[in-house]
PDB file of N, CA and C in Angstrom:
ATOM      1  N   UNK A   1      16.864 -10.939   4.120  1.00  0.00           N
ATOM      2  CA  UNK A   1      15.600 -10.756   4.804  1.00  0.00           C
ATOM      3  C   UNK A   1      14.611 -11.758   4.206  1.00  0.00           C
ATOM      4  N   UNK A   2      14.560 -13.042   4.991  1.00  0.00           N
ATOM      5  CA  UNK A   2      12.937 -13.758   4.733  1.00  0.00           C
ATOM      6  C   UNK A   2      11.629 -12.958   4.288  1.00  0.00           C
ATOM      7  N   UNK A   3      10.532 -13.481   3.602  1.00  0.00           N
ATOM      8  CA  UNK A   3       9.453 -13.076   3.420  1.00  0.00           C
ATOM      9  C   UNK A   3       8.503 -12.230   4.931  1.00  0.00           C
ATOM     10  N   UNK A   4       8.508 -13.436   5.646  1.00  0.00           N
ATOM     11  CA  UNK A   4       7.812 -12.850   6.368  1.00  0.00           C
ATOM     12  C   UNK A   4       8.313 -11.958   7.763  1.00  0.00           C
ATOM     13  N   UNK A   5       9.361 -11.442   6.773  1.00  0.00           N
ATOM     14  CA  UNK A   5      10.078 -10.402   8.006  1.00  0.00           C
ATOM     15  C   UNK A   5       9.716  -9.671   7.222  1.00  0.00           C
ATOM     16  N   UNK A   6       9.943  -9.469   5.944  1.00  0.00           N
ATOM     17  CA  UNK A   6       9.867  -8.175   5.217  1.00  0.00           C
ATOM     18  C   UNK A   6       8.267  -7.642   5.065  1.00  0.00           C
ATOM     19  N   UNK A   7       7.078  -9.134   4.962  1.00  0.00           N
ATOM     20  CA  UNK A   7       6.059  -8.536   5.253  1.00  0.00           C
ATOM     21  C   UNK A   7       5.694  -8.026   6.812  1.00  0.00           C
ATOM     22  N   UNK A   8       6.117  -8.632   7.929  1.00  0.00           N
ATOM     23  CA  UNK A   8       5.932  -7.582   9.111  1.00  0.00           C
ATOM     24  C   UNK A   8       5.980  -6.165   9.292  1.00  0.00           C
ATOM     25  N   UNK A   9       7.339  -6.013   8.118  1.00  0.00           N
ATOM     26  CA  UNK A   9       7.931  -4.525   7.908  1.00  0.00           C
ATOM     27  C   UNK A   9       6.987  -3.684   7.210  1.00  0.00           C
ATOM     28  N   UNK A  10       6.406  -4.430   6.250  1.00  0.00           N
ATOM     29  CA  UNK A  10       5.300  -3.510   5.062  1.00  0.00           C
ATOM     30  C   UNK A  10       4.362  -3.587   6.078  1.00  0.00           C
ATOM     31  N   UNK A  11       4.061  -4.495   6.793  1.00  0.00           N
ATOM     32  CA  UNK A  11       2.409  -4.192   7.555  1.00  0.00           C
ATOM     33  C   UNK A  11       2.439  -3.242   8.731  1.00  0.00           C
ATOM     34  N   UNK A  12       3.415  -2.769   9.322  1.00  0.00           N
ATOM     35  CA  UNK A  12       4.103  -2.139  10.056  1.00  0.00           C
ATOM     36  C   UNK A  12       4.024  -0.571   9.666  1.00  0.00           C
ATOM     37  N   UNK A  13       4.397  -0.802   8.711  1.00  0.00           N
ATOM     38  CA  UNK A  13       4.592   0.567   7.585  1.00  0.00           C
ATOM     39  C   UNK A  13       3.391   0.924   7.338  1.00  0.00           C
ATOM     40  N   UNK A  14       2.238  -0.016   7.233  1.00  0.00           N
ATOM     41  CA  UNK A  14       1.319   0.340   7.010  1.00  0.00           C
ATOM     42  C   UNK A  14       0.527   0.780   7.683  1.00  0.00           C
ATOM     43  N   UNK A  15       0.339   0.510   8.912  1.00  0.00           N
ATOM     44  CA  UNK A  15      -0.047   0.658   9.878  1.00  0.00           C
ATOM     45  C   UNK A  15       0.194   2.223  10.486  1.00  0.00           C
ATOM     46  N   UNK A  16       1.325   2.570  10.106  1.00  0.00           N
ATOM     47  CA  UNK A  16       2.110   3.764  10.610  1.00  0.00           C
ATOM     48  C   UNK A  16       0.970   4.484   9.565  1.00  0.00           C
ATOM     49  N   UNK A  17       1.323   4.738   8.106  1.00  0.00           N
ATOM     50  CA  UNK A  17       0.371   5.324   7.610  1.00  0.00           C
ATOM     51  C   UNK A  17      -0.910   5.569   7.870  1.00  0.00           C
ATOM     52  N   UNK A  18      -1.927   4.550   8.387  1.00  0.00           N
ATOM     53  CA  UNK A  18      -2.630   5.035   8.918  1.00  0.00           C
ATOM     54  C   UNK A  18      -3.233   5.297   9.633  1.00  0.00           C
ATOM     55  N   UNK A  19      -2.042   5.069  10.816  1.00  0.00           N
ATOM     56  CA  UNK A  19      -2.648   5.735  11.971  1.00  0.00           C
ATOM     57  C   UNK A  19      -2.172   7.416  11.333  1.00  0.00           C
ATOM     58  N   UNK A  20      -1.483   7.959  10.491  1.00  0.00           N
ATOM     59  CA  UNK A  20      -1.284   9.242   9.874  1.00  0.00           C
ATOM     60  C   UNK A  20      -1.853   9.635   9.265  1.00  0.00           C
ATOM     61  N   UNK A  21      -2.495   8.849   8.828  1.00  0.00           N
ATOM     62  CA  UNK A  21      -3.833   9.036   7.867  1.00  0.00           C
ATOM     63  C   UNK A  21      -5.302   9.799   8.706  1.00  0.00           C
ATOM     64  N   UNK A  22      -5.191   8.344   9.778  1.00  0.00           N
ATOM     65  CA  UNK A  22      -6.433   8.861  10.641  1.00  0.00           C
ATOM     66  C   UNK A  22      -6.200  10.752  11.424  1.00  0.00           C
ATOM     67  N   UNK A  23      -5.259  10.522  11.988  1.00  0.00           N
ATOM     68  CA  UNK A  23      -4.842  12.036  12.664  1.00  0.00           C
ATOM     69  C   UNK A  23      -4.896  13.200  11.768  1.00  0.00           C
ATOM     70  N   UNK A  24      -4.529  13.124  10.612  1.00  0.00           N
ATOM     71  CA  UNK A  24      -4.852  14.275   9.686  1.00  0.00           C
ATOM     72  C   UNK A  24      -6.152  14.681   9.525  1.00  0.00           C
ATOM     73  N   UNK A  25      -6.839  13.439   8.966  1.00  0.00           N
ATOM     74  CA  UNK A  25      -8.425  13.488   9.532  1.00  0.00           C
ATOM     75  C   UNK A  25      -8.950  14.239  10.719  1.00  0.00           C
ATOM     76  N   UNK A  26      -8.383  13.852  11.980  1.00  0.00           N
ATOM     77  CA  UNK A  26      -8.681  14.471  12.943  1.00  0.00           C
ATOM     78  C   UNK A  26      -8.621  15.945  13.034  1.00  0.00           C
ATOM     79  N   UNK A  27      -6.964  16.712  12.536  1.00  0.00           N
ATOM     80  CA  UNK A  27      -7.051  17.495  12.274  1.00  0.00           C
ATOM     81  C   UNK A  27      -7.915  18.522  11.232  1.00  0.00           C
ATOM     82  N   UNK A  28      -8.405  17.937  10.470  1.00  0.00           N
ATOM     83  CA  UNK A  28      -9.637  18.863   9.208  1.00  0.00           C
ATOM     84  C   UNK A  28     -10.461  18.705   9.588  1.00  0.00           C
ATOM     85  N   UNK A  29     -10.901  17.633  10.712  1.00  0.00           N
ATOM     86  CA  UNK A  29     -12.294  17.791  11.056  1.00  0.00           C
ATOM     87  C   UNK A  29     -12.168  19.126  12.326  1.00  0.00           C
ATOM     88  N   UNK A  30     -11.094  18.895  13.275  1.00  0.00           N
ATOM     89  CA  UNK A  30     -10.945  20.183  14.449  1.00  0.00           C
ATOM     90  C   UNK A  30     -10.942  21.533  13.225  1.00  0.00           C
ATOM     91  N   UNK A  31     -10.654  22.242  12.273  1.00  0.00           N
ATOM     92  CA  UNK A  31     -10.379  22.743  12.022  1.00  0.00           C
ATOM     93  C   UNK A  31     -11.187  23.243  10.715  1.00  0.00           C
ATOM     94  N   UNK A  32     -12.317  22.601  10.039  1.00  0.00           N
ATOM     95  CA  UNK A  32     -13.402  22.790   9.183  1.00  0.00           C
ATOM     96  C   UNK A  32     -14.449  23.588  10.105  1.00  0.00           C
ATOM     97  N   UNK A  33     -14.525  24.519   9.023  1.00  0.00           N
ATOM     98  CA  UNK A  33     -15.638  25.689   9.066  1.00  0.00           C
ATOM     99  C   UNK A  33     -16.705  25.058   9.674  1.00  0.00           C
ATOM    100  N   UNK A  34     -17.628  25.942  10.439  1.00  0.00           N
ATOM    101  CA  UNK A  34     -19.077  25.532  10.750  1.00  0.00           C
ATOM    102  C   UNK A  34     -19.902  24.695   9.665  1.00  0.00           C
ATOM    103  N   UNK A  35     -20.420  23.728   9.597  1.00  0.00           N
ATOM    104  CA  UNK A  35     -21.137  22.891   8.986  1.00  0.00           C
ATOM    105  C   UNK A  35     -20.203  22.052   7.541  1.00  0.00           C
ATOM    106  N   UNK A  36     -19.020  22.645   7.515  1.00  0.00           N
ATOM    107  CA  UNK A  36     -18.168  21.803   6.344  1.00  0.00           C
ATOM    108  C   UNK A  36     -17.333  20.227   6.809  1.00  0.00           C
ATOM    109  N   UNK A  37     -17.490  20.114   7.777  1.00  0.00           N
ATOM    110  CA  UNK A  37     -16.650  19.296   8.519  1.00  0.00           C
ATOM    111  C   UNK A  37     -16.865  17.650   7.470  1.00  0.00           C
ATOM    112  N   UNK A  38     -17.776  17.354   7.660  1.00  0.00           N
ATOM    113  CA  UNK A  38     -18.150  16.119   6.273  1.00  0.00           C
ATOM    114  C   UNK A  38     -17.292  16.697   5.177  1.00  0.00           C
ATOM    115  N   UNK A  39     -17.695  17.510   4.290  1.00  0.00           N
ATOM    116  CA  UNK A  39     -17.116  17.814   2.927  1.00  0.00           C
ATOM    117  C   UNK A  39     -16.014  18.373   3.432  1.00  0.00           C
ATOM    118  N   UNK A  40     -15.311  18.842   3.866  1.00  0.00           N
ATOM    119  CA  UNK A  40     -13.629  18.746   4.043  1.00  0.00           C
ATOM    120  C   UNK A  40     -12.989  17.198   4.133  1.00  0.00           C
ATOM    121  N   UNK A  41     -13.706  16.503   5.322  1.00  0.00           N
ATOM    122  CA  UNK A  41     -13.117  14.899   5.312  1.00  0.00           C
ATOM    123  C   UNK A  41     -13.203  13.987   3.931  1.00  0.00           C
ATOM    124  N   UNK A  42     -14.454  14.313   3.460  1.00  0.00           N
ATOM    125  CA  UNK A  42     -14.972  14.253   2.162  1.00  0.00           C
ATOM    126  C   UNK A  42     -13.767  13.880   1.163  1.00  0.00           C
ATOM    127  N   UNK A  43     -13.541  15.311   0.948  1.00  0.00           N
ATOM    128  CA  UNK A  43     -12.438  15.816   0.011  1.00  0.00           C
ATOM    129  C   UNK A  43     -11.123  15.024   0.171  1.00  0.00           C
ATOM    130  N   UNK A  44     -10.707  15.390   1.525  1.00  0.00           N
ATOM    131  CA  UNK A  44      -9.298  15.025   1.885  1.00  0.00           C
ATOM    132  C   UNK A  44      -8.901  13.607   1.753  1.00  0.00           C
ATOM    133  N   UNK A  45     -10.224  12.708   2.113  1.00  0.00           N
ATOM    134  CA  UNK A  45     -10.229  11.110   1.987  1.00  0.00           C
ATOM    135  C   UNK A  45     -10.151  10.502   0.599  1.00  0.00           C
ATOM    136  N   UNK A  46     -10.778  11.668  -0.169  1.00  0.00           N
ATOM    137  CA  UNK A  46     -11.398  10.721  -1.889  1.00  0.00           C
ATOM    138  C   UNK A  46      -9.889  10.417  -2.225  1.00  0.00           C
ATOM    139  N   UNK A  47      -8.792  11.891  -1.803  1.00  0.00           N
ATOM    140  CA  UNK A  47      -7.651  11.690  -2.283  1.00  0.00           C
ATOM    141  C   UNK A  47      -6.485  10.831  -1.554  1.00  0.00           C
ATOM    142  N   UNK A  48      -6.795  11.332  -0.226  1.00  0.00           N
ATOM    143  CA  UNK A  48      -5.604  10.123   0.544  1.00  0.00           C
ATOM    144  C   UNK A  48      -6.052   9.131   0.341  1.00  0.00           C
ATOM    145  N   UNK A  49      -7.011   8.599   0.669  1.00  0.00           N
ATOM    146  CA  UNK A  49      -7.454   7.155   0.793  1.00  0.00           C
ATOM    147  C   UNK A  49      -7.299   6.331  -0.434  1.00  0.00           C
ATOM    148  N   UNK A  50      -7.348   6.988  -1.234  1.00  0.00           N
ATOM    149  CA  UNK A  50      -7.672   6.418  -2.614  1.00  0.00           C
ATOM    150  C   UNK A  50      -5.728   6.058  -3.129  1.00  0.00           C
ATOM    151  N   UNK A  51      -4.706   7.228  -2.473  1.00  0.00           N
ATOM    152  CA  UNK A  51      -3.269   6.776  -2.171  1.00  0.00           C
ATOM    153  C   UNK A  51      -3.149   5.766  -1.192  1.00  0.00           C
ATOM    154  N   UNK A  52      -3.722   5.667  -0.329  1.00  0.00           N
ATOM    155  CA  UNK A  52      -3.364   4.832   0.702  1.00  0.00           C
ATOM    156  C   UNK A  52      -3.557   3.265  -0.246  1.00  0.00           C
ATOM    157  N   UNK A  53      -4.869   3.049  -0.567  1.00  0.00           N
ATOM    158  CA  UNK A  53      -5.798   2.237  -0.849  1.00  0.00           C
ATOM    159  C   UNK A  53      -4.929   1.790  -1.955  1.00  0.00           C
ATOM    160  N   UNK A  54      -4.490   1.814  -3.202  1.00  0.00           N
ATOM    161  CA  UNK A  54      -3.319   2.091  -3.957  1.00  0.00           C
ATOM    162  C   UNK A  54      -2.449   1.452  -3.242  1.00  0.00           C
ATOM    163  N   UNK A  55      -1.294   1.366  -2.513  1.00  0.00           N
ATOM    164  CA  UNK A  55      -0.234   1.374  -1.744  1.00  0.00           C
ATOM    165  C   UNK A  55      -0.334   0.177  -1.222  1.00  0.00           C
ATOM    166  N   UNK A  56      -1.526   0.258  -0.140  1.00  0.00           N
ATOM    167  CA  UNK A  56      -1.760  -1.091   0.366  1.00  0.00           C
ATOM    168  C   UNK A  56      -1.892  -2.361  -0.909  1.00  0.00           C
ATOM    169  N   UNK A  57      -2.633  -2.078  -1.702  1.00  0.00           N
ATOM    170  CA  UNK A  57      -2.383  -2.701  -2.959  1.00  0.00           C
ATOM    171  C   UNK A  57      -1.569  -3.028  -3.882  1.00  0.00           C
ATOM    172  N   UNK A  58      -0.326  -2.383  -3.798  1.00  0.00           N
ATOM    173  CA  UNK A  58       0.510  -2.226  -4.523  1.00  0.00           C
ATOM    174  C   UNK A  58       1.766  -3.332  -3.947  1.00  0.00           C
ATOM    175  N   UNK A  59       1.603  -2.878  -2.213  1.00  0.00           N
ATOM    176  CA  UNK A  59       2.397  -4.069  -1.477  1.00  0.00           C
ATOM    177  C   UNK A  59       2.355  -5.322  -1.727  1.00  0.00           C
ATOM    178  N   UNK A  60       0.719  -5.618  -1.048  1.00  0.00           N
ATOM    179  CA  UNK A  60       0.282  -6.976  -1.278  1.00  0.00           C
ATOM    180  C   UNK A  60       0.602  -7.969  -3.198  1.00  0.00           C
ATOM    181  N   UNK A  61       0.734  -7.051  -3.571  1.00  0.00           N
ATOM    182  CA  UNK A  61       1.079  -7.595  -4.879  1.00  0.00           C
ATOM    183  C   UNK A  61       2.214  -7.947  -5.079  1.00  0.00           C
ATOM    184  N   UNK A  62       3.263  -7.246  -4.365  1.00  0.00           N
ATOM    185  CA  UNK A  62       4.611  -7.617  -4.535  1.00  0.00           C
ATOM    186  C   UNK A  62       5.333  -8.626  -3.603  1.00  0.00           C
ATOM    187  N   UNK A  63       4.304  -8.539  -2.431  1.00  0.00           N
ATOM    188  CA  UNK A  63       4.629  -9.617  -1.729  1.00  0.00           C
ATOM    189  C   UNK A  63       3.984 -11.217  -1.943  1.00  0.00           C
ATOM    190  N   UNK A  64       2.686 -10.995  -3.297  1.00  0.00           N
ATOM    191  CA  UNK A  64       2.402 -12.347  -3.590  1.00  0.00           C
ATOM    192  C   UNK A  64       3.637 -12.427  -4.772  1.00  0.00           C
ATOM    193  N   UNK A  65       3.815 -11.415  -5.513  1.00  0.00           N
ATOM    194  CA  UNK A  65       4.886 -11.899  -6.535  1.00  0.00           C
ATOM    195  C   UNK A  65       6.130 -12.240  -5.808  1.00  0.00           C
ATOM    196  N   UNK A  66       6.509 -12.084  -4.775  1.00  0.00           N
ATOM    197  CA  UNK A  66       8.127 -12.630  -4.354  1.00  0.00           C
ATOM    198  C   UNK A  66       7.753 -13.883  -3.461  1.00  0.00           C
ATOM    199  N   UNK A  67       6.383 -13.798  -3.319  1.00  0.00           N
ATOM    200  CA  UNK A  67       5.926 -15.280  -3.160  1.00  0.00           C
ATOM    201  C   UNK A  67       6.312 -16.617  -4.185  1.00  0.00           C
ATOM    202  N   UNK A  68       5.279 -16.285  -4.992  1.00  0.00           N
ATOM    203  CA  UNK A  68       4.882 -17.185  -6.433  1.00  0.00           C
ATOM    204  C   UNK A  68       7.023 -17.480  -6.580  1.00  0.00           C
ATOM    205  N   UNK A  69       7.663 -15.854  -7.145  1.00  0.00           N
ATOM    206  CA  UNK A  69       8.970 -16.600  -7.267  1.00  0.00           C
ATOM    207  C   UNK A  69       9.958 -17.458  -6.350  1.00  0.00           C
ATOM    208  N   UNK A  70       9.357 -17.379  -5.112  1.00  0.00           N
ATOM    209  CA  UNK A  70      10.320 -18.037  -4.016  1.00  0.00           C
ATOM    210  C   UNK A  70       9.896 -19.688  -3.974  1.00  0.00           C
ATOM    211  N   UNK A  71       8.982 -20.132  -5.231  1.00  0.00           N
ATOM    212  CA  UNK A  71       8.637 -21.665  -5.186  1.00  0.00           C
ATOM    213  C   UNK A  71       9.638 -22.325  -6.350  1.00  0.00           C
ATOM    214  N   UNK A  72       9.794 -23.460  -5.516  1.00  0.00           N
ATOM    215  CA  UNK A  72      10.523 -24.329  -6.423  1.00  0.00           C
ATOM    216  C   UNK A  72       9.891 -24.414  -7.809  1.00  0.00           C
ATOM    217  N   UNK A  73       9.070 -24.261  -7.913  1.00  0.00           N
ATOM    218  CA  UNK A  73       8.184 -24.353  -9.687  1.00  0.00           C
ATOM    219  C   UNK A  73       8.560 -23.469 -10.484  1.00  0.00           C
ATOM    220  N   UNK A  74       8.413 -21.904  -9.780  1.00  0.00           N
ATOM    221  CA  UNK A  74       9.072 -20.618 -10.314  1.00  0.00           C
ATOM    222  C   UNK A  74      10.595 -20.691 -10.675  1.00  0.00           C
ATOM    223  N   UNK A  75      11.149 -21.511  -9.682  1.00  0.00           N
ATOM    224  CA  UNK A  75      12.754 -21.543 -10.058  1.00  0.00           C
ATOM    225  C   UNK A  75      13.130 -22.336 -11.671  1.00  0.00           C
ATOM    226  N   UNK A  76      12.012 -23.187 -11.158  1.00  0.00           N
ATOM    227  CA  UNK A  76      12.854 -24.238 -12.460  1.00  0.00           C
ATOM    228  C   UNK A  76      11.748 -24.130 -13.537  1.00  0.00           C
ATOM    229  N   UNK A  77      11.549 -22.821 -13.815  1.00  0.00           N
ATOM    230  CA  UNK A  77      10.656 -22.779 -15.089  1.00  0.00           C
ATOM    231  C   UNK A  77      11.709 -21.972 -15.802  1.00  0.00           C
ATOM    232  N   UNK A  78      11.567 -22.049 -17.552  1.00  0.00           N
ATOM    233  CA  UNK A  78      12.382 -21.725 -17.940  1.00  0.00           C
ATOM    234  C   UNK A  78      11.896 -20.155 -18.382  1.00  0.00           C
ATOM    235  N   UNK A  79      10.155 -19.844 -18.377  1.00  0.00           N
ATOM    236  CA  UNK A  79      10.128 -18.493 -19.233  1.00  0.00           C
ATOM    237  C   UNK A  79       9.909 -17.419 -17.375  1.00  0.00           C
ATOM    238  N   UNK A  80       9.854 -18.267 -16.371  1.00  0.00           N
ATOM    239  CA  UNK A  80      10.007 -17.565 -15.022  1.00  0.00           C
ATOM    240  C   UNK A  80      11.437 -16.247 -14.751  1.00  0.00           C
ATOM    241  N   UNK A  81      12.332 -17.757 -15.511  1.00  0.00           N
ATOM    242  CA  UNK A  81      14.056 -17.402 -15.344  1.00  0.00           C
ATOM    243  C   UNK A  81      13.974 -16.056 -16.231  1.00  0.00           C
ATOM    244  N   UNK A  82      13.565 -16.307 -17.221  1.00  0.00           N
ATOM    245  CA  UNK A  82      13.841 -15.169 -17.780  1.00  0.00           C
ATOM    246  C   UNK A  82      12.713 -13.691 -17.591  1.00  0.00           C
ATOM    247  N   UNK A  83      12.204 -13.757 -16.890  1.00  0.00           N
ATOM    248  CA  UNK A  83      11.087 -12.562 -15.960  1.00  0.00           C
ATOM    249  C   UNK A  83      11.506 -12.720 -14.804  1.00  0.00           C
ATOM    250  N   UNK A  84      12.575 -12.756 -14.157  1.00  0.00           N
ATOM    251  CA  UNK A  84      12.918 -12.542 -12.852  1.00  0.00           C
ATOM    252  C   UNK A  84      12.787 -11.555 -12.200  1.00  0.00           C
ATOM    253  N   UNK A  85      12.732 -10.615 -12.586  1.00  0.00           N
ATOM    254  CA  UNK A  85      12.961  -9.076 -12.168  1.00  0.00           C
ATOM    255  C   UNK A  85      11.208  -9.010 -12.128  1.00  0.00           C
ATOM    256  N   UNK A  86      10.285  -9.467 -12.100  1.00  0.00           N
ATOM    257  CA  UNK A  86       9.182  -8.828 -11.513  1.00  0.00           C
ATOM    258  C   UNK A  86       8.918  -8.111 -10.342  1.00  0.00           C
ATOM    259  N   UNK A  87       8.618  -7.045 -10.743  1.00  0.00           N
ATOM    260  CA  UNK A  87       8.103  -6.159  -9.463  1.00  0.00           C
ATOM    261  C   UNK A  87       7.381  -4.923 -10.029  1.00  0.00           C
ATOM    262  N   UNK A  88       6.615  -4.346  -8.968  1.00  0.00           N
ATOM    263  CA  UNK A  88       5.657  -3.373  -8.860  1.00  0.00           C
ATOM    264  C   UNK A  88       5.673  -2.187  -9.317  1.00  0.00           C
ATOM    265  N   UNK A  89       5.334  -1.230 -10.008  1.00  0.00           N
ATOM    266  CA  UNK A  89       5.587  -0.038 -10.064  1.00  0.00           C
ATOM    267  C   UNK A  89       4.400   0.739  -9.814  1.00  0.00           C
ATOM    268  N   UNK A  90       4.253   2.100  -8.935  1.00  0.00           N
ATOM    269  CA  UNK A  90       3.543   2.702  -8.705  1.00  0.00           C
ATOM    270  C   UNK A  90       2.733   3.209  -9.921  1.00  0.00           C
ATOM    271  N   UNK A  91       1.489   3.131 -10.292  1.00  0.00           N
ATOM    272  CA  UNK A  91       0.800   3.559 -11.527  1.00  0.00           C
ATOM    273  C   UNK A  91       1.122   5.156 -11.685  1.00  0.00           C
ATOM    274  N   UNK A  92       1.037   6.026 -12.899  1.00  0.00           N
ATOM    275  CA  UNK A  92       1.270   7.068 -12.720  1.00  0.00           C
ATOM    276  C   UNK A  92      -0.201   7.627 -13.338  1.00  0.00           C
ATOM    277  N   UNK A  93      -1.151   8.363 -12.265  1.00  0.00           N
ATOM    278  CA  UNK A  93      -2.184   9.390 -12.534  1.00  0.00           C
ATOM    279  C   UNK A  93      -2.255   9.831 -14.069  1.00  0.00           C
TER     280      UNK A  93
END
């Protein structure tokens, strides 16, 4: 899989998220008490969004790092060769 197939796939993916993102939303707002409707979305966003927001970030990073290594400069460096295995790991809370 080329780069920019695999990023179509992550932006794709991403996309999916939030349009899942948005609809959940939709749902807490149909479904928040009289006058809570803000502070439910409030709530629910500080935490998804802040995963989402994360994620999307987390991609883009791995797709500049399999960038940077897919250049001839990266190949023929010698302390590159030996950090090959770069990649992302989700931070842990």
């Amino acid at each position: 899989m080329n780069s920019r197939t695999r990023s179509a796939d992550v932006h794709a993916l991403l996309h999916e998220k939030l349009d899942a993102l948005l609809a959940d939303c939709d749902k807490i707002a149909d479904n928040a008490a009289y006058g809570r409707t803000i502070h439910d979305l409030d709530d629910f966003l500080f935490i998804a969004g802040r995963e989402f927001i994360n994620e999307v970030m987390q991609q883009k990073l791995q797709e500049r790092i399999e960038q940077v290594e897919a250049t001839p400069e990266s190949k023929q460096c010698p302390q590159c060769k030996k950090k090959s295995t770069l990649t992302t790991e989700p931070r842990k809370p």
